[in-house]
Protein backbone atom coordinates (compact mmCIF):
# COMPACT_ATOMS: atom_id res chain seq x y z
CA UNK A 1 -17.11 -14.14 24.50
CA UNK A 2 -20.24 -16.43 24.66
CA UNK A 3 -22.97 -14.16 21.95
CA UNK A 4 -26.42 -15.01 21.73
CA UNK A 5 -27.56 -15.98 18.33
CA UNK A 6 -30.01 -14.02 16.34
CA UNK A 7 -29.62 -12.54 12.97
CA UNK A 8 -26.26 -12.00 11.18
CA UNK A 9 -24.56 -10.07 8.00
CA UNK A 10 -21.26 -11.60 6.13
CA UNK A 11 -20.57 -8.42 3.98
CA UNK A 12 -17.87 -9.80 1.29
CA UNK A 13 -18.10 -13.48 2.44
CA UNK A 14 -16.41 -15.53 -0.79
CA UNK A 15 -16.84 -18.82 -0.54
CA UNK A 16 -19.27 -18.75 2.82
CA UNK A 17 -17.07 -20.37 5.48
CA UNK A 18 -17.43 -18.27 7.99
CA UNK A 19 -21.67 -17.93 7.17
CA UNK A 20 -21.86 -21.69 7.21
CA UNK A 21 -20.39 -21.70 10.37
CA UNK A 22 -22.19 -19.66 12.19
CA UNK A 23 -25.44 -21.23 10.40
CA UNK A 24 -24.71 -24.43 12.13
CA UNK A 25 -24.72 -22.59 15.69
CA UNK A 26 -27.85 -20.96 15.30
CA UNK A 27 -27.65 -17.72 13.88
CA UNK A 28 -29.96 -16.98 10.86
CA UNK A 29 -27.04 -15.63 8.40
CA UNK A 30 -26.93 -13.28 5.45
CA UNK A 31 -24.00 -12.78 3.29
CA UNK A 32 -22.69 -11.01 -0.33
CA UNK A 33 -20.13 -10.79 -2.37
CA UNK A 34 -19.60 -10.00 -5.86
CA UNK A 35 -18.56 -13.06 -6.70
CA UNK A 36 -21.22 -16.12 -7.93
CA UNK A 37 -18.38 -18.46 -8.61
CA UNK A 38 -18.02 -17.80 -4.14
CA UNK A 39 -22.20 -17.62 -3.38
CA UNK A 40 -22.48 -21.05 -5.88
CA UNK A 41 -19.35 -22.59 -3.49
CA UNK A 42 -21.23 -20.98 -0.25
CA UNK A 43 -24.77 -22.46 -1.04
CA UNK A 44 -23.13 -26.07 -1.77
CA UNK A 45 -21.09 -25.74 1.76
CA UNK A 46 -24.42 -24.92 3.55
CA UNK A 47 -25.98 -27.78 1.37
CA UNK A 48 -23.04 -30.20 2.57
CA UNK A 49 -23.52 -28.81 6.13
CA UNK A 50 -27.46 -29.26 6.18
CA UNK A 51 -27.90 -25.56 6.84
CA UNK A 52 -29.27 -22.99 4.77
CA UNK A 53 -28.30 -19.45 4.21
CA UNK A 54 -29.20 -16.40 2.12
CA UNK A 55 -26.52 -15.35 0.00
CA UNK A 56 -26.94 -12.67 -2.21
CA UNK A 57 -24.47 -10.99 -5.08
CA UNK A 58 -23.74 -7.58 -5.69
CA UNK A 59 -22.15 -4.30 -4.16
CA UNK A 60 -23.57 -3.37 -1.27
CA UNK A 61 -25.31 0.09 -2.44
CA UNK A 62 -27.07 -2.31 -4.84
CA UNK A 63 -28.55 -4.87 -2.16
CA UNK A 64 -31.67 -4.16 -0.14
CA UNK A 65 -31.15 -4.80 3.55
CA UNK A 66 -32.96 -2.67 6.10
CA UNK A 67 -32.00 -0.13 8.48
CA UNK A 68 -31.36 -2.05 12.36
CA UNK A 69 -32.16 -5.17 10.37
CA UNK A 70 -29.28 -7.16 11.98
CA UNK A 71 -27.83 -8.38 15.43
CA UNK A 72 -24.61 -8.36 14.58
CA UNK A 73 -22.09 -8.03 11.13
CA UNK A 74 -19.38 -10.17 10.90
CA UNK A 75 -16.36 -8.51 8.62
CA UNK A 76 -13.97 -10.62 8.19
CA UNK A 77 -11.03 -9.76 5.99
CA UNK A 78 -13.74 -7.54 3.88
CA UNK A 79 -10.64 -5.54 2.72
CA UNK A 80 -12.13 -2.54 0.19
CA UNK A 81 -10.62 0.31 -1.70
CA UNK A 82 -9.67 3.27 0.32
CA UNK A 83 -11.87 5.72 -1.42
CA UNK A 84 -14.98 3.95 -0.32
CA UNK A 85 -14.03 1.81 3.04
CA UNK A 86 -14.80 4.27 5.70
CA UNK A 87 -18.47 4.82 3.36
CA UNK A 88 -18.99 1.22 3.24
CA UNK A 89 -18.19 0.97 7.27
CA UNK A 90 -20.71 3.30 7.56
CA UNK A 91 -23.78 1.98 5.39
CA UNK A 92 -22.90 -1.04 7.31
CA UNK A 93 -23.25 0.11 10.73
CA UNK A 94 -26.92 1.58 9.43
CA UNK A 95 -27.87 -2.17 8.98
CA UNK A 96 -27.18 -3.64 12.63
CA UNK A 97 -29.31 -2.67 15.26
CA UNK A 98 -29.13 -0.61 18.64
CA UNK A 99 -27.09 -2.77 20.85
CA UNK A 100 -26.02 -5.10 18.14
CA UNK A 101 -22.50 -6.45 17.31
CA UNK A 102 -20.04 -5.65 15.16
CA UNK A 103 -17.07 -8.40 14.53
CA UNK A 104 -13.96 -7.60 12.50
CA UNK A 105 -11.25 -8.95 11.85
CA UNK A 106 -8.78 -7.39 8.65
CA UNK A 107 -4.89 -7.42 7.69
CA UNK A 108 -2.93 -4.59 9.66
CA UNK A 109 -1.10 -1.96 8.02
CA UNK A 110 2.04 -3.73 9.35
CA UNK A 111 0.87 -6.75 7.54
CA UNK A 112 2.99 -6.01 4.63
CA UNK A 113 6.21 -6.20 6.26
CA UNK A 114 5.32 -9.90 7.30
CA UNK A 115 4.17 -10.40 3.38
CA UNK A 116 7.50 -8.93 2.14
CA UNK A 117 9.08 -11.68 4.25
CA UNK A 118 6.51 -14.84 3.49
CA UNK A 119 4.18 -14.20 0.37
CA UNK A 120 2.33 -17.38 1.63
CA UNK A 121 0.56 -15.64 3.86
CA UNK A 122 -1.42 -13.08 1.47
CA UNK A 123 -3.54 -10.60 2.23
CA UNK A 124 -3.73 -7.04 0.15
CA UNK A 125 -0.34 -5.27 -1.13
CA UNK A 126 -1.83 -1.65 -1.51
CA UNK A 127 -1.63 -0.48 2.32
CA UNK A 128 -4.47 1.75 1.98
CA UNK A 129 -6.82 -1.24 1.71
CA UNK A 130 -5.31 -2.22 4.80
CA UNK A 131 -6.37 -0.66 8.65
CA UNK A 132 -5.24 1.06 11.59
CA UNK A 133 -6.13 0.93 15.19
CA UNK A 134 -6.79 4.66 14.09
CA UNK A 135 -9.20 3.75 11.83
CA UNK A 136 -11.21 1.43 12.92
CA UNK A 137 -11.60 3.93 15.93
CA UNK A 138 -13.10 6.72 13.71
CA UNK A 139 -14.62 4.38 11.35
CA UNK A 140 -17.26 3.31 14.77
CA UNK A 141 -16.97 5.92 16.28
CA UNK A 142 -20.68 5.37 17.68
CA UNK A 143 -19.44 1.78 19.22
CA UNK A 144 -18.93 1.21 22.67
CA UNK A 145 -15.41 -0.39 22.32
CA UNK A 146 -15.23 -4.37 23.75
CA UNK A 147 -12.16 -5.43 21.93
CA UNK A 148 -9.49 -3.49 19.87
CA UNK A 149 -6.17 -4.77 19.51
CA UNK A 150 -3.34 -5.35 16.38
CA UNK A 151 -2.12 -8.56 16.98
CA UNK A 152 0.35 -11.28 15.29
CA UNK A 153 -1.27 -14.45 14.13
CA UNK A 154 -0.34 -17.68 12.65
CA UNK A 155 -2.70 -18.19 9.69
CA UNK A 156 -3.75 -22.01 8.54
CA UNK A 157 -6.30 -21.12 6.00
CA UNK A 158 -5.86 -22.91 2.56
CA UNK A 159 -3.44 -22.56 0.36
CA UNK A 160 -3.25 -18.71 -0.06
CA UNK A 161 -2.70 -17.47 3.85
CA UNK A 162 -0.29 -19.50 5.89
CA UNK A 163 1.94 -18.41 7.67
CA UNK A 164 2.60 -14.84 10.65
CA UNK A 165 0.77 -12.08 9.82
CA UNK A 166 -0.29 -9.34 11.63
CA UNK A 167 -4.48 -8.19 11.71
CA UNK A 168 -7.11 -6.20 13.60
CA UNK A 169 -9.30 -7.17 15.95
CA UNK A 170 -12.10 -5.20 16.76
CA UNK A 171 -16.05 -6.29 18.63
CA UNK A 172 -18.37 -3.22 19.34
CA UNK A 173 -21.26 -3.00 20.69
CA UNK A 174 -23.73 -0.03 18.47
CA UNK A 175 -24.85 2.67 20.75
């Protein structure tokens, strides 16, 4: 899928991989996290990249982004407590505009069957902070569907995630 670029959110972006990537095709990229030890690793990357992005910490209730203010959110294995995921999901979609995007990508609830068998691969251990086709069905319920699927994948990222695991894959498009 070839996307135009245009603005994008990284909700729960760490070290800012994924937002420095997408900075260096184009897109003009926002990101949090909680963490400043992963926005301080995030600004260098960009620096060592020579783009620039704006990276801001803090929960999301406590940042300041506008309603429809982004063409598309990227969540990539933004994994949050139960009691608040489906609100966060929410508040999200609220920030990406008519038409826009929505990219995820998470650990399956099946994923913990691969992580009893390789611990190398990580990923949460609580399955509630995990997702379900299910879910992510009721969670955009307001998104015209492009791609949904639960698929096995081999994982090459760093130290802490090698290995099978299984994940969701979801795009929408807002209606």
């Amino acid at each position: 899928m070839q996307l135009e670029t245009g603005t994008i959110l990284f909700p729960a972006e760490g070290e800012g991989r994924n937002a420095v990537f997408a900075a260096k095709l184009g897109w003009e990229v926002s990101a949090f996290d909680i963490s400043i030890e992963g926005k301080n690793k995030a600004l260098q990357l960009a620096e060592n990249n020579n783009v620039s992005i704006d990276y801001q910490v803090g929960e999301l209730r406590e940042l300041d982004y506008k309603a429809e203010q982004f063409d598309a959110i990227a969540l990539i294995y933004a994994h949050f407590p139960s009691a608040i995921k489906s609100t966060y999901h929410k508040t999200l979609s609220n920030y990406l505009r008519e038409g826009g995007l929505l990219i995820f990508e998470a650990f399956s609830k099946q994923h913990l069957d691969y992580l009893a068998k390789n611990e190398k691969v990580g990923g949460p251990k609580e399955i509630d902070m995990l997702f379900s086709i299910e879910e992510i069905r009721t969670d955009f319920e307001n998104y015209e569907i492009i791609v949904l699927e639960e698929k096995e994948v081999e994982l090459k990222e760093g130290v802490f995630h090698n290995g099978l695991g299984s994940v969701i894959r979801f795009v929408g498009r807002k209606k």
